[in-house]
Protein backbone atom coordinates (compact mmCIF):
# COMPACT_ATOMS: atom_id res chain seq x y z
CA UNK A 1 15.43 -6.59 -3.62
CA UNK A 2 15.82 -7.52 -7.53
CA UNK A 3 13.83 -5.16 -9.79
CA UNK A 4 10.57 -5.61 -10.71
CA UNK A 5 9.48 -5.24 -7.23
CA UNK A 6 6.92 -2.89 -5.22
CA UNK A 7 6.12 -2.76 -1.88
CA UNK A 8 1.83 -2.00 -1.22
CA UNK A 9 -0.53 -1.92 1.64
CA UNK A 10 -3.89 -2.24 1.63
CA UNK A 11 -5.44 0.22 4.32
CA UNK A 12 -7.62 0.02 7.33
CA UNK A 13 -10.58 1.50 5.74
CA UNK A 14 -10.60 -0.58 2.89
CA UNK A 15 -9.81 -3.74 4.92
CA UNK A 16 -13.34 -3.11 7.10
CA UNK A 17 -15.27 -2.63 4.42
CA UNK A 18 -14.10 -5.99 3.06
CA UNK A 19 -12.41 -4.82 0.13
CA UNK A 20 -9.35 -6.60 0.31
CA UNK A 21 -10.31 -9.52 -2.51
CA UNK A 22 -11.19 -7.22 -4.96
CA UNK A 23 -8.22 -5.40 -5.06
CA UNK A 24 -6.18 -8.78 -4.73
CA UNK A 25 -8.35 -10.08 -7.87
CA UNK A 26 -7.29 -6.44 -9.72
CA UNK A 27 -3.82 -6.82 -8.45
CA UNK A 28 -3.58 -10.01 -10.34
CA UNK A 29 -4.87 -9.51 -13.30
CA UNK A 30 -3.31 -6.75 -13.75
CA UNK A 31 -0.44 -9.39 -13.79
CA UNK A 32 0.91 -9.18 -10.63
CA UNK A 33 2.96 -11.85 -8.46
CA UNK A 34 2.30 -11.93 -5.11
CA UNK A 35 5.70 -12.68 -3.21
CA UNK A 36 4.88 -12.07 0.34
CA UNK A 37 1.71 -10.81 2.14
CA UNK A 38 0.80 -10.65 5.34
CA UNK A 39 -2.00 -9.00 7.32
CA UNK A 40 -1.36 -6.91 10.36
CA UNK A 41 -2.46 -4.02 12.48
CA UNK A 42 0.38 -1.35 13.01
CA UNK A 43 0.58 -0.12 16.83
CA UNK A 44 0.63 3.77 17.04
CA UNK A 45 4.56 3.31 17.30
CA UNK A 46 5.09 0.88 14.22
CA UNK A 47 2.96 3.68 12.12
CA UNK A 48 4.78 6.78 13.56
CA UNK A 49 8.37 4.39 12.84
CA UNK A 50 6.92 3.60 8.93
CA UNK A 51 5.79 7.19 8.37
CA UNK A 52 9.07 8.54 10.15
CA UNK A 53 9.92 10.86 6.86
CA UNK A 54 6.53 12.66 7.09
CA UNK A 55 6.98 13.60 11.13
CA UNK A 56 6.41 17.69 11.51
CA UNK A 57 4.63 18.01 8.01
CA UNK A 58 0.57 18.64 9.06
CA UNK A 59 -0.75 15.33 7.82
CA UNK A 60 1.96 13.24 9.83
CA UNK A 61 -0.66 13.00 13.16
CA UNK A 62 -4.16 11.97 11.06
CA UNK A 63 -2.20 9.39 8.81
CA UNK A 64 -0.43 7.54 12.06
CA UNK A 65 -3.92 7.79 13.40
CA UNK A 66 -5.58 6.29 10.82
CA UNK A 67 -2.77 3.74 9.38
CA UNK A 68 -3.00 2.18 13.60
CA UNK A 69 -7.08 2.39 13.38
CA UNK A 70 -7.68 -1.04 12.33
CA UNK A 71 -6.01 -3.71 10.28
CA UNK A 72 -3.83 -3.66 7.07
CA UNK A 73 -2.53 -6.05 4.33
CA UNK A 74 0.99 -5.41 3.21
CA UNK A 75 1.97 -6.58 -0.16
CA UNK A 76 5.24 -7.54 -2.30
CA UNK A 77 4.11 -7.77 -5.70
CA UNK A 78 6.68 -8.71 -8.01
CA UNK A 79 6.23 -7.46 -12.57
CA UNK A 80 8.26 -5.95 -15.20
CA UNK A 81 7.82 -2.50 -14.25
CA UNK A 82 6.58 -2.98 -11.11
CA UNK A 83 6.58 0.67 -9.12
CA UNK A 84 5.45 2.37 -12.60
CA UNK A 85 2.94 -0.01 -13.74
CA UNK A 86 1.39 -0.33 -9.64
CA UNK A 87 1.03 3.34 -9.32
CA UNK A 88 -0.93 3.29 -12.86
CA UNK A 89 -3.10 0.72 -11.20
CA UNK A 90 -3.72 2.55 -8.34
CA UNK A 91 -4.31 5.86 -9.04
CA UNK A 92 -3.89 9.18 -8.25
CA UNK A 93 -3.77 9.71 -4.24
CA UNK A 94 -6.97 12.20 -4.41
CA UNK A 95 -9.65 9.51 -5.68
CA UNK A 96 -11.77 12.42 -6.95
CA UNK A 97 -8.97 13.01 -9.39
CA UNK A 98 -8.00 8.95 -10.23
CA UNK A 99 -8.72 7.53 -13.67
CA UNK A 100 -11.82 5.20 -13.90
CA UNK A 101 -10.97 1.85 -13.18
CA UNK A 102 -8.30 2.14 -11.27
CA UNK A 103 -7.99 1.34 -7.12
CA UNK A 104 -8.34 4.46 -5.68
CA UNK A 105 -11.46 5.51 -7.73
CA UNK A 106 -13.00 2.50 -6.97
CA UNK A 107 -12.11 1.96 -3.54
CA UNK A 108 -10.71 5.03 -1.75
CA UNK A 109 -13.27 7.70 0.46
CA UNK A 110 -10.87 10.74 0.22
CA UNK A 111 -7.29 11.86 -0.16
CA UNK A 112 -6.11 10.85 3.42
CA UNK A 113 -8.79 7.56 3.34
CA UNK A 114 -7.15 6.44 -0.29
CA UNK A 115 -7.92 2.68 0.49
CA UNK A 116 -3.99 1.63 -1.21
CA UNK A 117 -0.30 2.68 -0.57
CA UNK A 118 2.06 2.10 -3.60
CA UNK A 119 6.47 2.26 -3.28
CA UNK A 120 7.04 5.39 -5.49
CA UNK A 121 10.43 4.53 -5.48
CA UNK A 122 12.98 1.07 -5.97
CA UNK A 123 13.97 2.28 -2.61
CA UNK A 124 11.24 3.36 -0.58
CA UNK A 125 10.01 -0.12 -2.29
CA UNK A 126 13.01 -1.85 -0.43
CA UNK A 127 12.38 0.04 2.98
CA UNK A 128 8.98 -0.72 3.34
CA UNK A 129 8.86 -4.35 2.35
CA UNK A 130 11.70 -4.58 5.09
CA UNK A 131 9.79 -2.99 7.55
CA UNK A 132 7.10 -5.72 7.23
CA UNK A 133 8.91 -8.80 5.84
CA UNK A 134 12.14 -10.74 6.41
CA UNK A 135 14.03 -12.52 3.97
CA UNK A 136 12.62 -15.95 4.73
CA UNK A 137 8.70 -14.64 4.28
CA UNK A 138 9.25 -13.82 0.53
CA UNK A 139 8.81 -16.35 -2.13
């Protein structure tokens, strides 16, 4: 994956409570290219397989729980920037402690319902957008 990529998903509770175009719509104008998207609802083993890193820590359980509750759009945006300038956009993970304006502080419910997943990293970026896309599904 060239730079200027990020991998983000847009989470279950945020997808039933139709938020999904207004954090597109923020997405781009915060200047964004969408490259591949696709919406999907992980199985219990797909989430437990993504979150694979976080198995035995005391969160792992509630976030493959929630992450397989309902449906999800995954996201490869493509910027200048694209991991630093996302996770600006989005937020710190606790809402309550997010900047006004940004995703989570609009959109999240609480630290484990944060309504946004962001790539912290050029290769967690990689991994994830590999879980969810092949090669041909990116434009």
């Amino acid at each position: 994956m060239p730079l200027g990529y990020t991998f983000a998903m847009i989470k279950p509770q945020a997808c039933r409570k139709n938020h999904v175009g207004p954090i597109l719509a923020m997405i781009n104008q915060a200047g964004f290219r969408i490259s591949a998207i696709r919406s999907t609802k992980l199985t219990r083993d797909e989430a437990e397989k993504f979150y694979e890193m976080h198995r035995g820590k005391p969160f792992y359980e509630g976030l493959v729980e929630f992450m397989s509750s309902g449906p999800i759009v995954a996201l490869l945006l493509e910027k200048e920037n694209a991991i630093e300038d996302f996770r600006k956009l989005i937020g710190n993970t606790d809402p309550s402690k997010a900047e006004e304006g940004t995703i989570r502080k609009m959109f999240a419910e609480s630290l484990q319902r944060n309504a946004i997943h962001g790539a912290d990293t050029p290769e967690n970026a990689k991994r994830e957008a590999d879980f969810f896309f092949n090669q041909r599904e990116r434009y």
